[in-house]
Protein backbone atom coordinates (compact mmCIF):
# COMPACT_ATOMS: atom_id res chain seq x y z
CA UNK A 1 -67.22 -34.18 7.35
CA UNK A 2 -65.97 -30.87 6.30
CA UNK A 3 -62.71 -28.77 6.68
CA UNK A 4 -60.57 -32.02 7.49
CA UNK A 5 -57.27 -31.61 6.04
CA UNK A 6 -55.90 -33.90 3.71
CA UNK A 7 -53.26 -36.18 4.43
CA UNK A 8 -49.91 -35.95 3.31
CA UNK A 9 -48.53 -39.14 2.39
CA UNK A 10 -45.41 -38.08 1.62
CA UNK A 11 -44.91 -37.50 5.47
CA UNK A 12 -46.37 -40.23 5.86
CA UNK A 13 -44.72 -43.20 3.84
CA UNK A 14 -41.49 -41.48 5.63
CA UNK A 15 -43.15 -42.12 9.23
CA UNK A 16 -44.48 -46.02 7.99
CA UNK A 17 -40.65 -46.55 6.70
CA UNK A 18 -39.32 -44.95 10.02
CA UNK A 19 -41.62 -47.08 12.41
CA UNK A 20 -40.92 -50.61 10.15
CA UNK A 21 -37.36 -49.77 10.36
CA UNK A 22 -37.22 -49.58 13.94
CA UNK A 23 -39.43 -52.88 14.19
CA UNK A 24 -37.84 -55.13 11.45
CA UNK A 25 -34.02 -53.81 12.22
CA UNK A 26 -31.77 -55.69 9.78
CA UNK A 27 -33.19 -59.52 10.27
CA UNK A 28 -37.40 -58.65 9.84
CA UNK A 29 -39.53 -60.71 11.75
CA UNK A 30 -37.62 -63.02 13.00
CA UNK A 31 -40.37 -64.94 14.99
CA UNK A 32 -42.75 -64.98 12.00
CA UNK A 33 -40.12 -65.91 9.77
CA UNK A 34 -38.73 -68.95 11.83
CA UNK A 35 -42.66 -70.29 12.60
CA UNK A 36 -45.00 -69.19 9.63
CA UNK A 37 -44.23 -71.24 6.41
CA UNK A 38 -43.92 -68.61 3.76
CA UNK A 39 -46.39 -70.25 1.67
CA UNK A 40 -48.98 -70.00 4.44
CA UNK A 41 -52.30 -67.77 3.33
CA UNK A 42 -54.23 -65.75 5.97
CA UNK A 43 -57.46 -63.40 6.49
CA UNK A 44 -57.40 -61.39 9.05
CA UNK A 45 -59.81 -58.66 10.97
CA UNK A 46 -59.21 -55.57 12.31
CA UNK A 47 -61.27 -55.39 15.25
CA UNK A 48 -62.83 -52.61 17.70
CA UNK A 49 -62.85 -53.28 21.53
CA UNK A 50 -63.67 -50.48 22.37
CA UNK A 51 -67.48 -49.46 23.75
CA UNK A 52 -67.81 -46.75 21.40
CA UNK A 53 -64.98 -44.82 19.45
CA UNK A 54 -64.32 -42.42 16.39
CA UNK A 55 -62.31 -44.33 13.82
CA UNK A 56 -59.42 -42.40 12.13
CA UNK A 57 -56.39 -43.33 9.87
CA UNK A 58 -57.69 -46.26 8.05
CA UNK A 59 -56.15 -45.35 4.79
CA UNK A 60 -52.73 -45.16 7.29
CA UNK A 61 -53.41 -48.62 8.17
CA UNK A 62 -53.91 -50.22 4.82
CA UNK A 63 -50.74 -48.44 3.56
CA UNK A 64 -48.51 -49.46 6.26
CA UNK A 65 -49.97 -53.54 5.01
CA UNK A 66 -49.10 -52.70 1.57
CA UNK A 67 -45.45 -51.21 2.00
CA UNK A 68 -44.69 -54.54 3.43
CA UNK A 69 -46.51 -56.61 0.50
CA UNK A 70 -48.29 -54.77 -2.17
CA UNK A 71 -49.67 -57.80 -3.46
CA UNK A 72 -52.87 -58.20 0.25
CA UNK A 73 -55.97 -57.69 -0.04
CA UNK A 74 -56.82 -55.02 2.13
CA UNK A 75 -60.74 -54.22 2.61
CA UNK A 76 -61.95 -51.13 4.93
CA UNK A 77 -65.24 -52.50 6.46
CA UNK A 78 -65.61 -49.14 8.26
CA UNK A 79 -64.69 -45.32 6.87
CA UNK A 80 -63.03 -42.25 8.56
CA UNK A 81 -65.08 -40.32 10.69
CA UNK A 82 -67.42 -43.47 11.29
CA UNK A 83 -68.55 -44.30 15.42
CA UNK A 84 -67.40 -47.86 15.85
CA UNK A 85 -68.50 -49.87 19.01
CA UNK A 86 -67.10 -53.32 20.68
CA UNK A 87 -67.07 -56.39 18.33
CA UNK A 88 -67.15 -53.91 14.89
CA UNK A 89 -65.24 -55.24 12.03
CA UNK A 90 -63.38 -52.22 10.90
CA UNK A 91 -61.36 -54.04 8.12
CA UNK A 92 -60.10 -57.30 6.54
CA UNK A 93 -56.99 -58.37 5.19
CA UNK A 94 -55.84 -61.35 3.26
CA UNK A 95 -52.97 -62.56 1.84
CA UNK A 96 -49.43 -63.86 2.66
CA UNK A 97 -49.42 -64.47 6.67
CA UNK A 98 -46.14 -64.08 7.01
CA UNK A 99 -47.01 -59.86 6.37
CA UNK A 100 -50.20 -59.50 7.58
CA UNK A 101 -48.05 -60.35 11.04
CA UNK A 102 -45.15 -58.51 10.20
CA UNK A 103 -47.26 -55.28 9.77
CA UNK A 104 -49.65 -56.04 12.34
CA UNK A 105 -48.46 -54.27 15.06
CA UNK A 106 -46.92 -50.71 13.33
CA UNK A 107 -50.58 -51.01 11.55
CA UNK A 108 -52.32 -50.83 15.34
CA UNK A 109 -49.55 -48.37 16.46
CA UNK A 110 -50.77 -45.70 13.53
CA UNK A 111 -54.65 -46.16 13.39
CA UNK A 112 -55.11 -46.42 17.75
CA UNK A 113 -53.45 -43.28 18.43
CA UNK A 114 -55.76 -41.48 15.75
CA UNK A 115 -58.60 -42.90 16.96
CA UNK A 116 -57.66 -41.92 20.61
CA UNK A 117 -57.47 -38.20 18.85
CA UNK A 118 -60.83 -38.48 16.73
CA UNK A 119 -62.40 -39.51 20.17
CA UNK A 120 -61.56 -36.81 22.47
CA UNK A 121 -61.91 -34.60 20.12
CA UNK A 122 -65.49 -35.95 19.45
CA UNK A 123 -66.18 -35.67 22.74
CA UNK A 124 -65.06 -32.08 23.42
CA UNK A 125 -67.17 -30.95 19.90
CA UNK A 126 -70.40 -32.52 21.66
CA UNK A 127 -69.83 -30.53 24.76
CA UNK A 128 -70.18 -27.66 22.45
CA UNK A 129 -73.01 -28.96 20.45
CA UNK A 130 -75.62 -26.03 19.86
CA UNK A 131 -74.01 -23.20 20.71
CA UNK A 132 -71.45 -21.55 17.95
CA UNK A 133 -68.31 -22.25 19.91
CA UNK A 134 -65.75 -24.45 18.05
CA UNK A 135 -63.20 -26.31 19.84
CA UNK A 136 -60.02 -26.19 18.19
CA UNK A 137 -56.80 -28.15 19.09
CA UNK A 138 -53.00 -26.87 19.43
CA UNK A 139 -49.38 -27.38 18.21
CA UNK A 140 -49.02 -29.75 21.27
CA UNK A 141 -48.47 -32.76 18.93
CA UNK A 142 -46.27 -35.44 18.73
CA UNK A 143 -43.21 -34.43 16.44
CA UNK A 144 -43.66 -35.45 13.22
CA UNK A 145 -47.47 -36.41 13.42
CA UNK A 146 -49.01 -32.91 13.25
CA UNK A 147 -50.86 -33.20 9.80
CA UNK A 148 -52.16 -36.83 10.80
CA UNK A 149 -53.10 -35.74 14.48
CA UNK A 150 -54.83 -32.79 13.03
CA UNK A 151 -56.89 -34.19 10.00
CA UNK A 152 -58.20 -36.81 12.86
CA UNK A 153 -59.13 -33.91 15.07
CA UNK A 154 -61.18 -33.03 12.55
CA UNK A 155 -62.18 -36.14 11.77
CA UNK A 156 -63.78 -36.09 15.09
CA UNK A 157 -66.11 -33.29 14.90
CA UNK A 158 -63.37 -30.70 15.98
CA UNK A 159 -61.32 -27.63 14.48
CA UNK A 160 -57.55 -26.79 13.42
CA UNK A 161 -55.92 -24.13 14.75
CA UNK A 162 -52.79 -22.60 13.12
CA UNK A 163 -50.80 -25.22 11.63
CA UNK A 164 -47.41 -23.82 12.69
CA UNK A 165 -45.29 -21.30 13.01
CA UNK A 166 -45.42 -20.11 9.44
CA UNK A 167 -49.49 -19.71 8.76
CA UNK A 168 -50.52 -17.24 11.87
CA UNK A 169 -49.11 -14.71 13.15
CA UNK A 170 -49.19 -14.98 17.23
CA UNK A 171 -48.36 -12.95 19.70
CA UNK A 172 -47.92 -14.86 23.07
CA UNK A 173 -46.76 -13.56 26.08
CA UNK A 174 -42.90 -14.21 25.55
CA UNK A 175 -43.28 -11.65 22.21
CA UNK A 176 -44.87 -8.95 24.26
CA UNK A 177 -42.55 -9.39 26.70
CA UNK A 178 -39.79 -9.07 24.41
CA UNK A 179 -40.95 -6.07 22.57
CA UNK A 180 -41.70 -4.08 25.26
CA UNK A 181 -38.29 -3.85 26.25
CA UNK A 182 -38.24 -0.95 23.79
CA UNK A 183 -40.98 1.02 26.12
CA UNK A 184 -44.65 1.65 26.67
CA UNK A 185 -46.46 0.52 23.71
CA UNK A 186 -45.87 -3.41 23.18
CA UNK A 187 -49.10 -5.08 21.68
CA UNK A 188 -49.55 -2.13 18.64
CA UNK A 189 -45.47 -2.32 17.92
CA UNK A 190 -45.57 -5.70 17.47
CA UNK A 191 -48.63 -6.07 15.43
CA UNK A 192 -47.45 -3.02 13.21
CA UNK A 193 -44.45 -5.10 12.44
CA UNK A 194 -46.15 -8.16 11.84
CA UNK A 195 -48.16 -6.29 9.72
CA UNK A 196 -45.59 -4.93 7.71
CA UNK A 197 -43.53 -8.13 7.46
CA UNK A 198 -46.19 -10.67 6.59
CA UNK A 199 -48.92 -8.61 5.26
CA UNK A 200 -51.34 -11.77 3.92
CA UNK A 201 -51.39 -13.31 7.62
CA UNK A 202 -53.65 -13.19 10.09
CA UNK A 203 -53.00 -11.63 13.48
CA UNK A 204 -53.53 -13.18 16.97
CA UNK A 205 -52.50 -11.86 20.55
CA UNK A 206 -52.64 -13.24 23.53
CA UNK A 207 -53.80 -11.31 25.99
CA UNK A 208 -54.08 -11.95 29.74
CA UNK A 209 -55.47 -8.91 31.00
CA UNK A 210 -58.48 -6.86 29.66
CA UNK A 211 -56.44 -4.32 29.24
CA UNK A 212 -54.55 -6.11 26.87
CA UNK A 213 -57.74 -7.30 25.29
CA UNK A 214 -59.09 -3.80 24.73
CA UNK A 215 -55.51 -2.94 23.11
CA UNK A 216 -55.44 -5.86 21.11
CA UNK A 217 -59.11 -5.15 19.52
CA UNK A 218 -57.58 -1.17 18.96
CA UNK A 219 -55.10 -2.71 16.66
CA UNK A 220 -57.62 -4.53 14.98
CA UNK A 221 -56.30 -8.12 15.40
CA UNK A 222 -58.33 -10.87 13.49
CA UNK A 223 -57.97 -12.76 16.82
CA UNK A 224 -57.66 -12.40 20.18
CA UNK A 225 -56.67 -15.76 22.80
CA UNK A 226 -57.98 -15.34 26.10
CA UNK A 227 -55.41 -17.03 28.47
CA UNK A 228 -56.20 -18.41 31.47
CA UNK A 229 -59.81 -16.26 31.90
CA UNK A 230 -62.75 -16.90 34.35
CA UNK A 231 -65.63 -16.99 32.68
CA UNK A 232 -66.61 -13.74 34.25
CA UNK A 233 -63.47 -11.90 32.42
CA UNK A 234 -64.40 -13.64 29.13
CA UNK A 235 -67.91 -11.85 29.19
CA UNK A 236 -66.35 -8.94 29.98
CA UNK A 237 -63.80 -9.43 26.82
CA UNK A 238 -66.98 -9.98 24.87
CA UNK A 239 -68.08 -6.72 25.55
CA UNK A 240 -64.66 -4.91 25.09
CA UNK A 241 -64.13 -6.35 21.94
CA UNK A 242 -67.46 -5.88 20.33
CA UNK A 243 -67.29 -8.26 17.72
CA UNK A 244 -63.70 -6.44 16.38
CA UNK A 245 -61.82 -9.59 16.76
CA UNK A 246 -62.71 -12.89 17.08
CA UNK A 247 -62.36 -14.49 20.15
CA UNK A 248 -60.26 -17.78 21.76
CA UNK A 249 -60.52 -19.18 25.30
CA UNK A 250 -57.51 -20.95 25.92
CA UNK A 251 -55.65 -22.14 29.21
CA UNK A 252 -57.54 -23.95 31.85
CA UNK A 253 -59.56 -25.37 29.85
CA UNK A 254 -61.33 -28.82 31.06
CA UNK A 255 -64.27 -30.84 29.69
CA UNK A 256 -66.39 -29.55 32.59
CA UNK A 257 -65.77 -25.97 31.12
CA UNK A 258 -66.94 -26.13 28.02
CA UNK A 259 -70.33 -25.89 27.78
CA UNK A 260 -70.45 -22.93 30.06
CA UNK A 261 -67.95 -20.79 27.93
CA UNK A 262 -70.39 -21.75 25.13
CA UNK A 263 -72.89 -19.89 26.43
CA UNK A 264 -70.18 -16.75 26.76
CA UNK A 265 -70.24 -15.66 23.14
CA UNK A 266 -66.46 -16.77 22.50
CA UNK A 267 -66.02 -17.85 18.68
CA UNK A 268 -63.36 -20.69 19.86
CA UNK A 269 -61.56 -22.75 22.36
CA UNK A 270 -58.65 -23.91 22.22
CA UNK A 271 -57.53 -27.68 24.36
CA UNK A 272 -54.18 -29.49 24.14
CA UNK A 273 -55.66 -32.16 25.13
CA UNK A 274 -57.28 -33.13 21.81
CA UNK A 275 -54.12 -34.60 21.33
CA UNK A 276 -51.16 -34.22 23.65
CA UNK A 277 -53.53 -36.49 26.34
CA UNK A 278 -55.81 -39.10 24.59
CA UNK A 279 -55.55 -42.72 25.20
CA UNK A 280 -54.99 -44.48 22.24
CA UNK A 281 -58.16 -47.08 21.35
CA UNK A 282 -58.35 -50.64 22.03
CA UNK A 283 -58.36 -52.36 18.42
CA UNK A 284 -57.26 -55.85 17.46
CA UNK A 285 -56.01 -57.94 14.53
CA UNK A 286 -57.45 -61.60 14.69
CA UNK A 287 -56.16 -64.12 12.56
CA UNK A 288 -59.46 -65.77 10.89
CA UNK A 289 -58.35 -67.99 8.59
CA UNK A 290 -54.67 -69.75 8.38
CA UNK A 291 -54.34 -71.54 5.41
């Protein structure tokens, strides 16, 4: 695995302490606490039940276990980026049962929805296996889980785009739309400005025309996002552009698609649904041993 982006667990240990807080309230588990002796010893398994899957966020899991009770033994059987199949041990955890239960379910909550995101975004990379098309996903995360949706989309085989607002300059429609209330001229106004304001970014406009594309690549973008292109257009951007600018596909974009624009001579393309539409995976804690 290369060019995954590494964790921030500040961000992190805020999200775990937001997501316990919500679960514990002000009484903790109150079923665990009334039933389990607090004495009582436990191993436990994390288990995949899923036919085949992309694991993700293990380190997320085993920290989440450890917040509640630094003191269990928590063993990854399995490592990021790994392809786990139906019955795979992914890790084991021992120690008090009282918090291997208490953290149980926050633990599953954290590690199935980045598996769901390694997964799809596994499978979109392999659609694009062989040619020199990269996938890459979108801002459309879920607030607050950006860097941890993102390092497992690359965890899965797939690419980062921008990280926000503040690391690429883009020009989408609503910008030109806005600057060319000032006349004739909008794409190379607003990329002069950008220019001039951020001078260490990198420049990106949307374009939904040719047209546009052809102005774009005179103002000598780094990047140019295709929106909502047939495949026929995209060729024809291909040409315009002339290696100038590299080039995204974006909008319409379905699994069916993919290896076809491959074969266009695009540098990228771009899917929200990496992460805005996976299913998180099917994975398990089973009590072993009770003690």
């Amino acid at each position: 695995m290369s060019n995954i982006p590494a964790i921030d667990w500040q961000r992190v240990d805020v999200l775990i302490d937001l997501a316990l807080s919500e679960d514990l309230g002000d009484r903790g588990d109150t079923t665990t606490l009334a039933c389990v002796p607090a004495e009582a010893r436990s191993r436990a398994v994390l288990l995949c039940k899923e036919d085949e899957m992309v694991l993700a966020g293990i380190g997320v899991a085993e920290r989440v276990f450890k917040k509640i009770d630094p003191e269990l033994t928590f063993t990854a059987l399995k490592k990021d980026g790994d392809l786990c199949v139906r019955g795979d041990k992914i890790a084991e955890i021992s120690g008090s049962a009282r918090a291997i239960l208490t953290g149980e379910r926050t633990a599953l909550n954290f590690i199935q929805r980045l598996c769901g995101v390694a997964t799809m975004s596994h499978i979109y990379a392999a659609e694009l296996s062989g040619s020199n098309c990269v996938v890459l996903d979108t801002r459309k995360t879920t607030p607050g889980y950006r860097n941890l949706e993102k390092y497992a989309v690359a965890v899965g085989g797939a690419g980062n785009h921008r990280i926000g607002l503040f690391d690429r300059i883009m020009i989408k429609d609503n910008h030109r739309e806005l600057a060319a209330l000032e006349g004739d001229g909008a794409i190379a106004r607003a990329v002069a400005r950008a220019r001039a304001a951020y001078p260490d970014l990198e420049i990106e406009v949307e374009a939904d025309t040719l047209d546009e594309v052809a102005q774009a690549a005179d103002c000598q973008v780094e990047h140019i996002m295709l929106d909502n292109m047939s495949d026929d257009e995209m060729k024809k951007a291909v040409a315009i552009t002339a290696g100038r600018a590299k080039l995204e596909a974006s909008g319409g974009i379905t699994l069916k698609r993919l290896a076809s624009i491959g074969r266009i001579g695009v540098d990228y393309v771009s899917s929200g649904a990496l992460t805005h539409s996976v299913r998180s995976m099917d994975i398990s804690l089973d009590i072993e041993v009770l003690q």
